[in-house]
Every structure is written in structure tokens, then in C-alpha cells.
Protein backbone atom coordinates (compact mmCIF):
# COMPACT_ATOMS: atom_id res chain seq x y z
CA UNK A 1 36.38 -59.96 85.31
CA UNK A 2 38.48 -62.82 83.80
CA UNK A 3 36.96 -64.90 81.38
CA UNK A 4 36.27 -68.84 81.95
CA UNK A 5 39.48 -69.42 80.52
CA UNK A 6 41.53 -66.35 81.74
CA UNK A 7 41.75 -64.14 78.49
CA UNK A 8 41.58 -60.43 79.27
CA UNK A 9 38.30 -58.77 79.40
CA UNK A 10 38.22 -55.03 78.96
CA UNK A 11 38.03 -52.57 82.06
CA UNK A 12 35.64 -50.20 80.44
CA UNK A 13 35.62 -47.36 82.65
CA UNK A 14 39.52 -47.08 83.16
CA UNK A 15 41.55 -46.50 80.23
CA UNK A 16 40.25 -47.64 77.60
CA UNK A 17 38.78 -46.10 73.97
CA UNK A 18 35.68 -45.74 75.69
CA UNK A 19 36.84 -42.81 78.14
CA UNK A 20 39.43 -40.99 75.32
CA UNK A 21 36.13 -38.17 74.29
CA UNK A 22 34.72 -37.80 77.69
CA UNK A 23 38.21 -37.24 79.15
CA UNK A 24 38.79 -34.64 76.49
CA UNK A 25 35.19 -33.11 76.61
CA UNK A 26 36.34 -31.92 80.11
CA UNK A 27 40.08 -30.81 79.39
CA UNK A 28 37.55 -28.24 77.29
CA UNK A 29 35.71 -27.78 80.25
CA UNK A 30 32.50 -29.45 79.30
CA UNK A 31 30.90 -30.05 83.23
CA UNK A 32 28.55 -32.41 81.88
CA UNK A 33 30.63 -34.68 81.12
CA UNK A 34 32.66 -34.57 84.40
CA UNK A 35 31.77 -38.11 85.60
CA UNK A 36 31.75 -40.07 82.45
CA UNK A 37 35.15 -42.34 82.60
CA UNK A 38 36.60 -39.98 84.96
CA UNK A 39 39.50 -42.01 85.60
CA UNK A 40 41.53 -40.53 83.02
CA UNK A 41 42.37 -37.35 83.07
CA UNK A 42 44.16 -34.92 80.51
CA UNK A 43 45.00 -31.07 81.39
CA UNK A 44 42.70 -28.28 80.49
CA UNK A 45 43.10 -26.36 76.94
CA UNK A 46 40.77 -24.30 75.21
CA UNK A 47 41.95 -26.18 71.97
CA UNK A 48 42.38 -30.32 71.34
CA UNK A 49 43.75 -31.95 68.19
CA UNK A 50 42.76 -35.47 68.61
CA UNK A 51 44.23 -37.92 66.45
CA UNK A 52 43.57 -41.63 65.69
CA UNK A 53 46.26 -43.70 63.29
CA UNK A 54 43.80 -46.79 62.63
CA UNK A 55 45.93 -49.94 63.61
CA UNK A 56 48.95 -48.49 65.31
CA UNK A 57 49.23 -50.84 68.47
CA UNK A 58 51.52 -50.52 71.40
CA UNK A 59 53.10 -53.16 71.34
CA UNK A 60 53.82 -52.50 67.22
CA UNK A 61 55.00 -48.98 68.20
CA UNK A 62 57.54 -49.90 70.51
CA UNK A 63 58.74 -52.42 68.68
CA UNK A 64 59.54 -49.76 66.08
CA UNK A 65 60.64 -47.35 68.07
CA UNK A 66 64.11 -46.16 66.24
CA UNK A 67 61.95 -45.59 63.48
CA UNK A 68 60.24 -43.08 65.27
CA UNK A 69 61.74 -39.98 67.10
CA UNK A 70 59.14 -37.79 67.79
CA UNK A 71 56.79 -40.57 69.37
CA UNK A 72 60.12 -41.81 71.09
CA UNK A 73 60.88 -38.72 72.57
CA UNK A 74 57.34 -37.73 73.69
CA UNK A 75 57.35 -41.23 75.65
CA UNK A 76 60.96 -40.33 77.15
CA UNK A 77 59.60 -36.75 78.01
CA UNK A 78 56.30 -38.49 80.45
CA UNK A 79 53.56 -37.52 77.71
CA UNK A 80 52.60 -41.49 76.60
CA UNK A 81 50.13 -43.89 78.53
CA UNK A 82 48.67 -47.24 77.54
CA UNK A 83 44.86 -47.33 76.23
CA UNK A 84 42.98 -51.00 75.76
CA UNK A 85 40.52 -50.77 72.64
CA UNK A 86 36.98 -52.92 73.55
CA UNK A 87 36.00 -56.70 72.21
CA UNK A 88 36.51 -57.63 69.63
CA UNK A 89 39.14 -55.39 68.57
CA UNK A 90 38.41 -54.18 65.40
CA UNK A 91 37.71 -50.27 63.98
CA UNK A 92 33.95 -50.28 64.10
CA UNK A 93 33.93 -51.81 67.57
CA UNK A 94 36.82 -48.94 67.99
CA UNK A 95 35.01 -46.48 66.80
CA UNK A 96 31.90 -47.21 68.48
CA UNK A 97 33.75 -46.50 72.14
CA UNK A 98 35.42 -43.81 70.73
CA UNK A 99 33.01 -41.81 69.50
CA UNK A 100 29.75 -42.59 72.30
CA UNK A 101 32.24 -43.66 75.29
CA UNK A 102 30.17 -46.77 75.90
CA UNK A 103 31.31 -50.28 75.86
CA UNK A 104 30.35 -52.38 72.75
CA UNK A 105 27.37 -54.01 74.62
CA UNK A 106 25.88 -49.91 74.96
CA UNK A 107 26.32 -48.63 71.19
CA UNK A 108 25.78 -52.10 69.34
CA UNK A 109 28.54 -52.56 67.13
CA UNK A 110 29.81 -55.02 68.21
CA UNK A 111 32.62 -57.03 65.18
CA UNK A 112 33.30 -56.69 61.34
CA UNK A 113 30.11 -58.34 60.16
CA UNK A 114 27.19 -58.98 62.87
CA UNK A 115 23.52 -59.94 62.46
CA UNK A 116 21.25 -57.71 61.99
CA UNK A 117 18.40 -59.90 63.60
CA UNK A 118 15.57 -58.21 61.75
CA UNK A 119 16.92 -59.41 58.87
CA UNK A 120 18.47 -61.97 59.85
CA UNK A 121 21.15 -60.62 57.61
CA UNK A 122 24.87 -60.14 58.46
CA UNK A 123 25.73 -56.39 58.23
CA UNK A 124 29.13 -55.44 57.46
CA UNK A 125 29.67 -51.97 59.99
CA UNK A 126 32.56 -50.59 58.08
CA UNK A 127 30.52 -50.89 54.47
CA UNK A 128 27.16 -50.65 55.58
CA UNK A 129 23.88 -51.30 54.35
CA UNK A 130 21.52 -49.08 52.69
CA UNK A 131 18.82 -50.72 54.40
CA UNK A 132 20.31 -50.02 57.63
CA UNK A 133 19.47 -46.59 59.75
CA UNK A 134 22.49 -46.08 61.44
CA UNK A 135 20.96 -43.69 63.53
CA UNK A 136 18.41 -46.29 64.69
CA UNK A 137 21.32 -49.08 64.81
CA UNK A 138 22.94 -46.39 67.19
CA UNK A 139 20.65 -44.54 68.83
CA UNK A 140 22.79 -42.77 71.79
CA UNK A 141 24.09 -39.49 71.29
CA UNK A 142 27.69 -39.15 70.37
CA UNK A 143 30.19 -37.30 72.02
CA UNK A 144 31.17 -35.22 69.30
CA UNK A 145 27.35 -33.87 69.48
CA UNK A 146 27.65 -33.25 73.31
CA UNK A 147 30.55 -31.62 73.29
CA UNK A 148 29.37 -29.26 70.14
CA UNK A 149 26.04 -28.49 72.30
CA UNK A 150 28.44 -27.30 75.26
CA UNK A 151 29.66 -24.81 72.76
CA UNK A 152 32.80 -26.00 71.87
CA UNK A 153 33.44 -25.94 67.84
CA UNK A 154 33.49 -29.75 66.23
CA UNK A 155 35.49 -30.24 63.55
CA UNK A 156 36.05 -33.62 61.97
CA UNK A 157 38.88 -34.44 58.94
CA UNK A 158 38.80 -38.05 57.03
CA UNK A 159 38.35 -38.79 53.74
CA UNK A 160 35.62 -37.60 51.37
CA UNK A 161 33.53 -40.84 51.15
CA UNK A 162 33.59 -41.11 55.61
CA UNK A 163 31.10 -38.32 55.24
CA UNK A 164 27.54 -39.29 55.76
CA UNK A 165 28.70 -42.88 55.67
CA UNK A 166 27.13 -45.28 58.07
CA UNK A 167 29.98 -46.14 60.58
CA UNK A 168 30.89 -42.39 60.17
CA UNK A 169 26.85 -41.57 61.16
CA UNK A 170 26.28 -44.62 63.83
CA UNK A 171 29.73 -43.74 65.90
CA UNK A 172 30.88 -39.93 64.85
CA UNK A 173 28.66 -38.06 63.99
CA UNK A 174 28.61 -34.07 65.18
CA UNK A 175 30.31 -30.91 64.53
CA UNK A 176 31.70 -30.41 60.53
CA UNK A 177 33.08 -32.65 58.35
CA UNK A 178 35.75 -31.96 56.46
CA UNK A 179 36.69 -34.04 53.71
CA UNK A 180 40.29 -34.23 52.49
CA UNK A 181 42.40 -35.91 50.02
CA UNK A 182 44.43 -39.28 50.68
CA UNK A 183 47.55 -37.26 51.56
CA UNK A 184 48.64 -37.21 54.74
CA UNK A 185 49.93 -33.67 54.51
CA UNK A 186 46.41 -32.43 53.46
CA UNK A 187 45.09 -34.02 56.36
CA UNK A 188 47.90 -32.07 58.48
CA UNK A 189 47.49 -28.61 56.78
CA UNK A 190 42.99 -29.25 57.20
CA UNK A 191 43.75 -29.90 60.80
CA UNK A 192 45.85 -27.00 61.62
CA UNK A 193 43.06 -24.50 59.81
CA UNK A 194 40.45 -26.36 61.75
CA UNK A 195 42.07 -25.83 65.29
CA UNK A 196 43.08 -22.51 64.58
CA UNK A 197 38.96 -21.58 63.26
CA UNK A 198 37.81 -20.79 66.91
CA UNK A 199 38.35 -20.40 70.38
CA UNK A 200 37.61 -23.26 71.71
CA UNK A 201 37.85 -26.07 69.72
CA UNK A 202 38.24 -29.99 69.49
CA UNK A 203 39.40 -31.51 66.19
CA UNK A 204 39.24 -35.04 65.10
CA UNK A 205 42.29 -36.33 62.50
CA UNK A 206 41.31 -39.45 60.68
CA UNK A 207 44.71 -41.47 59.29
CA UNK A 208 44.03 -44.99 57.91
CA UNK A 209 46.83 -46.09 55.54
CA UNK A 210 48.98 -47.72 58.31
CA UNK A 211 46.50 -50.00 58.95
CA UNK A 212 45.96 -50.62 55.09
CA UNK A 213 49.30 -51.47 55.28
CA UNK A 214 49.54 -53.55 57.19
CA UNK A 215 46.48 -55.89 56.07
CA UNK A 216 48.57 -56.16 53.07
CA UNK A 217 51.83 -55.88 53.64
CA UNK A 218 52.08 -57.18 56.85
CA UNK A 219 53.06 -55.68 59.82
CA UNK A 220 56.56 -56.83 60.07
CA UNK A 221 57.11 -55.16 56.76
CA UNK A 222 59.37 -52.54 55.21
CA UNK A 223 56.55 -51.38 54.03
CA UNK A 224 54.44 -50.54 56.90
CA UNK A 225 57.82 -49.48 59.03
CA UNK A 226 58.14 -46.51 56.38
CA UNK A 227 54.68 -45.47 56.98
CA UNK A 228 55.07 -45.62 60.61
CA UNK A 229 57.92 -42.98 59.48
CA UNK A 230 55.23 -40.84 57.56
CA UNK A 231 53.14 -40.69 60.32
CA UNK A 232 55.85 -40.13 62.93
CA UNK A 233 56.92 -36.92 60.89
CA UNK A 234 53.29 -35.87 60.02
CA UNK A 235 53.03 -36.04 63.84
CA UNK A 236 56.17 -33.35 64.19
CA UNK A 237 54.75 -31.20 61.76
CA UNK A 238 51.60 -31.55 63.65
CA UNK A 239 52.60 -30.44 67.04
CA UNK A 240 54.78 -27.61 65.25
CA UNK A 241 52.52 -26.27 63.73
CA UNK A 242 49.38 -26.37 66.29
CA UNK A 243 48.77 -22.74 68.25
CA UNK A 244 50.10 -22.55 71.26
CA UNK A 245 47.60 -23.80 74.40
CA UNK A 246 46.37 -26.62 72.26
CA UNK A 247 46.63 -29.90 73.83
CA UNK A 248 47.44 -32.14 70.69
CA UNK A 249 46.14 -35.90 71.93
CA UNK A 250 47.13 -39.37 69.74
CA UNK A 251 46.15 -42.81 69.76
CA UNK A 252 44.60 -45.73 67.45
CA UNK A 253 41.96 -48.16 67.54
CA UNK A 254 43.78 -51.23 67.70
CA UNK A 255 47.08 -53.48 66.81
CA UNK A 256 47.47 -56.57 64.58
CA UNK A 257 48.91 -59.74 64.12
CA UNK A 258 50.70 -61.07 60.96
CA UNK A 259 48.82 -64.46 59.87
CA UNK A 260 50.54 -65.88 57.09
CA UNK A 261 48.50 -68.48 54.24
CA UNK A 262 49.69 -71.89 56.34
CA UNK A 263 48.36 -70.74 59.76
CA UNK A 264 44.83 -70.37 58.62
CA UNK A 265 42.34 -72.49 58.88
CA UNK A 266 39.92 -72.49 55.68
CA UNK A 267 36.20 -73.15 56.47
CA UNK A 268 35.84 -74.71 52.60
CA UNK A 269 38.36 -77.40 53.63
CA UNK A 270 36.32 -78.73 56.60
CA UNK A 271 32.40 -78.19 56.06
CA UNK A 272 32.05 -80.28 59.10
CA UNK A 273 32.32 -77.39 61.14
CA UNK A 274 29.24 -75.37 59.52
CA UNK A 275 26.93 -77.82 60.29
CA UNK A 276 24.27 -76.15 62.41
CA UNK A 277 25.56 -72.92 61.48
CA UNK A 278 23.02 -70.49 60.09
CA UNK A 279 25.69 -67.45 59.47
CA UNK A 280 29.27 -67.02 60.01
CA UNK A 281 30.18 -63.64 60.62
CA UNK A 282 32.82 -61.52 62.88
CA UNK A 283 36.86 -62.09 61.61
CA UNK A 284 39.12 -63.94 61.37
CA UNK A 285 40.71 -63.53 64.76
CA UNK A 286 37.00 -63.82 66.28
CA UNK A 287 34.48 -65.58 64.45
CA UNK A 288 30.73 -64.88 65.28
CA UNK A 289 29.23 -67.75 64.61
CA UNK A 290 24.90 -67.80 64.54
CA UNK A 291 23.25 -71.54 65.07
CA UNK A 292 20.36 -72.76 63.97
CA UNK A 293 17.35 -73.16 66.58
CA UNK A 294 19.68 -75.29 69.62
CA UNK A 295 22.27 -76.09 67.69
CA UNK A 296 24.80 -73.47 70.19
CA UNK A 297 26.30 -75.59 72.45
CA UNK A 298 26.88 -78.71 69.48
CA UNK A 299 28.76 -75.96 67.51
CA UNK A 300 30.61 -74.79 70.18
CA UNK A 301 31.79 -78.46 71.05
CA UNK A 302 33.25 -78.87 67.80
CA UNK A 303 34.57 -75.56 67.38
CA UNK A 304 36.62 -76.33 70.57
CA UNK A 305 37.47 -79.76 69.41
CA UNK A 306 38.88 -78.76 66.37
CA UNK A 307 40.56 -75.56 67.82
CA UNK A 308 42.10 -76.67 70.89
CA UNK A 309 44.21 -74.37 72.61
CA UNK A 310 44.90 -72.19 69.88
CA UNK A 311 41.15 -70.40 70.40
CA UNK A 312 39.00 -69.83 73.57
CA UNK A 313 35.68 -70.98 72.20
CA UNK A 314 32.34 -69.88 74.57
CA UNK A 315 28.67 -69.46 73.97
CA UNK A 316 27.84 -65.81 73.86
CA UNK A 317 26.25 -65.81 77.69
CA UNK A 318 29.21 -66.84 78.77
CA UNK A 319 31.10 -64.02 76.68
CA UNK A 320 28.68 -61.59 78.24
CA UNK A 321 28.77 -62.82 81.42
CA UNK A 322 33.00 -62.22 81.79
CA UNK A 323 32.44 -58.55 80.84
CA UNK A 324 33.74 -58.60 77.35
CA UNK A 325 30.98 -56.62 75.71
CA UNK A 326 30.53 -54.52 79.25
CA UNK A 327 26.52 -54.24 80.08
CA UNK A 328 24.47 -55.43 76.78
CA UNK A 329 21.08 -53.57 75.77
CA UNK A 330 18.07 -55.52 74.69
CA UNK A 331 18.46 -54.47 71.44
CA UNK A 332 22.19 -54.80 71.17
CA UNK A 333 22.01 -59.01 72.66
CA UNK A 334 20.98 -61.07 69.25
CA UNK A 335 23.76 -58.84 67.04
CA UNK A 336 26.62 -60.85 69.10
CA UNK A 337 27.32 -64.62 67.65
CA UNK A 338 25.59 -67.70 69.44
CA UNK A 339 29.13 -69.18 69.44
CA UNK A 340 32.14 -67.02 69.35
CA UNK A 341 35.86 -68.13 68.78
CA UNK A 342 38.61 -66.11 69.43
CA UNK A 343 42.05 -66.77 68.63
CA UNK A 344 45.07 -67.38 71.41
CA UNK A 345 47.53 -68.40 68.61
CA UNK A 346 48.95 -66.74 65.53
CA UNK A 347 46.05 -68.52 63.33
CA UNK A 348 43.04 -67.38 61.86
CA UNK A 349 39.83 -68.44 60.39
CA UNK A 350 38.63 -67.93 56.93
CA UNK A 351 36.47 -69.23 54.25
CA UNK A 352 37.57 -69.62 50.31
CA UNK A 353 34.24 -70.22 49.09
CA UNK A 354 32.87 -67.13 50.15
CA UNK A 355 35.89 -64.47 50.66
CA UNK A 356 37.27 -62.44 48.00
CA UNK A 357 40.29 -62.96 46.92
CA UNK A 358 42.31 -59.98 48.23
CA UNK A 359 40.59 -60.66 51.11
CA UNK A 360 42.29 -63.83 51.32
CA UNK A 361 45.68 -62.68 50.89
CA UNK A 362 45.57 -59.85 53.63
CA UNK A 363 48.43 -60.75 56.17
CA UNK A 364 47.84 -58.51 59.28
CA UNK A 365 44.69 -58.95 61.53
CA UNK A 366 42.74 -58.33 64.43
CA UNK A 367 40.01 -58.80 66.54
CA UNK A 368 41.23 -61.33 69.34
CA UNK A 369 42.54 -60.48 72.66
CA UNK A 370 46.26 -60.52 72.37
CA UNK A 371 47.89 -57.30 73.64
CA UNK A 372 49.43 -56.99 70.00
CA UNK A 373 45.92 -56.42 69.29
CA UNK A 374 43.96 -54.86 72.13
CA UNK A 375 46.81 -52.32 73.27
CA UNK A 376 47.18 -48.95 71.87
CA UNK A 377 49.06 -46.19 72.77
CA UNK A 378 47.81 -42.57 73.85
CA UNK A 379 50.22 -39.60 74.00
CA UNK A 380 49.39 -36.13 75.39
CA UNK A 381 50.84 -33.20 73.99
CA UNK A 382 50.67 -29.74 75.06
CA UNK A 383 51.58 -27.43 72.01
């Protein structure tokens, strides 16, 4: 369903993040998940290698792709489709479909910082809050634990710290962890032992310095090219090294945009548009904003006033209504901003008074609706 202005609401249900595990849960042959996104389809293995590079788009990867020969040639050879992450595009909302295969509006986490409305705190879902259960903040089962009651060894490989963390216990939680170090080739050589541990077998490969680099470097860096090349050749040494019958699958939880210092808009230059706002939360691509008691629709005016066409500003009924979040749980509804903003344009919004420095100077971002952003690839590989 369109939303009021046209931008592109996701078709959860067909291709996107959300039906990735189920998909793969019955290329293992797990029947119970047989009609959970069963729109995609991948071929039957005993053994799967699943991984995700955090923040390598589509549209990023093609752009690059003479830097990368084994991805190029495994999108010549028929093996490469086109995923669409959920709203707002960002790893916790990622991870989230991922990892239950419901839309953001079904597991709850639902941007970068959201209220928790018992609090009537913002909670940050990629740092967490001790205070938080993320069990209770996520209550669903994940598909890691479904397909590890079917019988089907769970292995998962990120670093140390992911272990026990909250994202790591809302979204993925299930099977063994495996903790490795920040190497790459660790991560490779902990996969391949994992796969190789059992019969059948789905493993989960956790790589996140691409999209480290490109927060700081930017994506149209030298920088985050070369580790596009890492990856690229991690990936070869991957599939070479994988027994033979496993079906090695790859994809990421989102793209980015490079916003540079003069195409941001800085909250602590015009307090005028706080007023009536109780707590700003979400990113910079999609703000979250939460009102004060009927202040929603006079925030939203001059959020749209001051935006114009570079944002599609809309009360969060509205957002809900064009499918955005897909079908929204009574507990999930108060987490998502009064007043969201989302960014059309190469612009974003941030706030020098309260951001940390380094936080200021990140380049790449995410969380809107551009394809940059909301594309990501998925390639199939049988080993």
C-alpha cells in the first residue's frame, strides 16, 4: 500500500528480511515452517551458512561491482535476487525481521531509539537498557529457536560482547553462540567448524565493519570500497571452503546514504521546532518524534513547513495505516513516534546539544525509504 505521499511501503510477506529464516528453515526441511513467507524459496540442503554484512545495500554493491568478483560472478551465474529490509531501515529494525520473520509492527523494534512508554524513556535497541527485559520487549519466539527445536543444530558467530546482549536476546536468540575476534578471517575459519559440527545444520555469520565504515568514512570512500574487497574475498574463501551440499546464503540489513555537515539540519539551531515535543528519538534519516498531550498534529505542521519536500512528514496513524510497520500489536503501538519524518533528500536531522560528538561527524546513514537504503542484496550459493 502506497503511502499518502507515494513513498514505498514494505511488502512484508514477499521478499523481504522478514521471510530470509523461514525460507531457510524449510530448505532444512523444517515443515512447520512451510507457510511462513512462502514466497521465497531457496533449494533444500542439509547444511546453510547464512551470512549478513550489516550495511551492504544493493544499490552500493552494484555500484562497486569491479571491486568485487566473486559477488559479480555469482550475480552473472543466476544465484543473486533483491531483498527490501522493513521501516525504518536500520539494524535493530533489521534484525528484528530477520531473526522472528515478522514485520516491525509484530516484534516491536521498531528505529534506533524508541519509547519505552512505561518509562516514558527513549531506549536505544542496539545499546540497550539494563532495565529493559528483552525477552518481555520481544516476546515471540525466534526463528533460530524454532528451527533448533525441529532438530536442526544452531550455531551463531559475532563478536564476544553480541552474546547475551539485548538486541542479540530480543531478535536472535537460539542455538550456540560463538564469540569470535574482530577479524574477519576468524569469523570465516568459526563458521566453517560450525557448519561442518553436524548433519544438519544452519549457521549465522555476523560481519559489521562495512557498515562502521561507512558511518565514518562514508560510503563513497576508498575506505569502505577496500572493505567491500575484504568481504568479497572472505566470501571466496567462504564458499571454498564450506562442505559440499551446503547452501551458503548472503545478504545485509540495509544500505546508506552519505550526508555530509552542510546538508543537515541541527535541532540546536532552530528550537522552534521542539516546541511540543516531549522526546525526539529515531535517526537522522527518520526522526520519531513524541508530543506532548495534543500537541501531534501542531508538530507535524511545522515539521512539514520547515521540511518541505525534502521529508514526508505524517502522524504515526497515518504511518500505520500505509503498511509501513505491517500489522502493529497493542503493545508494540506507543513505541512508534506521534510524528515521524522521514527523509526524501540527501539531508538529515540532528541535534548538537545533545549528540556526541563522533556522532556528529558520522557521514553515512540510514533509516528512510530510499532504495540506497531499503534494498539489499541476497545471493544463494550451493557449495
Amino acid at each position: 500500500m502506497p503511502t499518502p505521499a507515494g513513498l514505498p511501503a514494505p511488502a512484508y510477506g514477499r521478499d523481504t528480511l522478514a521471510d530470509l529464516l523461514p525460507a531457510v528453515g524449510r530448505a532444512l526441511g523444517v515443515a512447520e515452517l512451510d507457510d511462513a513467507g512462502a514466497e521465497l524459496r531457496l533449494p533444500a540442503a542439509d547444511r546453510v551458512c547464512l551470512v549478513l554484512v550489516d550495511g551492504m545495500g544493493e544499490l552500493l554493491l552494484a555500484a562497486r561491482s569491479g571491486h568485487t568478483g566473486t559477488m559479480r560472478r555469482w550475480r552473472s551465474d543466476g544465484l543473486h535476487r533483491v531483498l527490501t529490509a522493513g521501516f525504518p531501515t536500520t539494524t535493530a529494525t533489521s534484525m528484528g525481521l530477520l531473526g522472528t520473520g515478522l514485520a516491525p509492527g509484530g516484534h516491536g523494534l521498531v528505529g534506533y531509539e524508541v519509547l519505552d512508554p512505561d518509562r516514558d524513556r527513549l531506549l536505544n535497541e542496539l545499546q540497550w537498557d539494563a532495565d529493559v527485559d528483552p525477552r518481555r520487549w520481544q516476546p515471540h519466539p525466534t526463528l533460530f529457536q524454532r528451527v533448533a527445536a525441529a532438530g536442526v543444530d544452531v550455531v551463531r558467530v559475532a563478536p564476544p560482547h553480541f552474546d547475551g546482549s539485548g538486541l542479540t536476546e530480543a531478535a536472535l536468540r537460539g542455538g550456540r553462540f560463538v564469540g569470535t575476534p574482530e577479524r574477519l578471517e576468524a569469523r570465516v575459519d568459526a563458521a566453517v567448524t560450525a557448519v561442518r559440527s553436524a548433519p544438519r545444520q544452519l549457521t549465522y555469520l555476523y560481519w559489521g565493519k562495512l557498515d562502521h565504515t561507512g558511518h565514518g568514512a562514508g560510503v563513497d570512500s576508498g575506505e569502505w570500497t577496500a572493505e567491500l574487497e575484504r568481504v568479497d574475498e572472505a566470501l571466496a574463501a567462504l564458499a571454498r571452503r564450506l562442505p559440499r551440499g551446503t547452501l551458503l546464503v548472503v545478504t545485509a540489513d540495509h544500505g546508506m546514504v552519505d550526508v555530509h555537515a552542510p546538508r543537515r539540519l541541527d535541532l540546536a539551531a532552530e528550537p522552534g521546532l521542539l516546541a511540543g515535543v516531549r522526546h525526539c528519538g529515531g535517526e537522522p534519516r527518520t526522526v520519531q518524534l513524541y508530543t506532548e498531550p495534543g500537541a501531534a498534529q501542531q508538530v507535524a505542521e511545522q515539521w512539514a513547513r520547515r521540511l518541505g519536500a525534502s521529508a514526508e512528514v505524517l502522524l504515526r496513524e497515518q504511518a500505520v495505516a500505509a503498511g509501513w510497520f505491517g500489522p502493529v500489536e497493542d503493545r508494540v503501538g506507543g513505541r512508534i513516534g506521534d510524528v515521524l519524518a522521514v527523509m526524501r533528500d540527501d539531508i538529515a536531522v540532528v541535534n548538537s546539544a545533545t549528540m556526541r560528538p563522533e556522532t556528529l561527524r558520522l557521514i553515512g546513514q540510514h533509516g528512510a525509504l530510499s532504495d540506497a537504503e531499503r534494498l539489499v542484496p541476497l545471493f544463494t550459493v550451493p557449495c
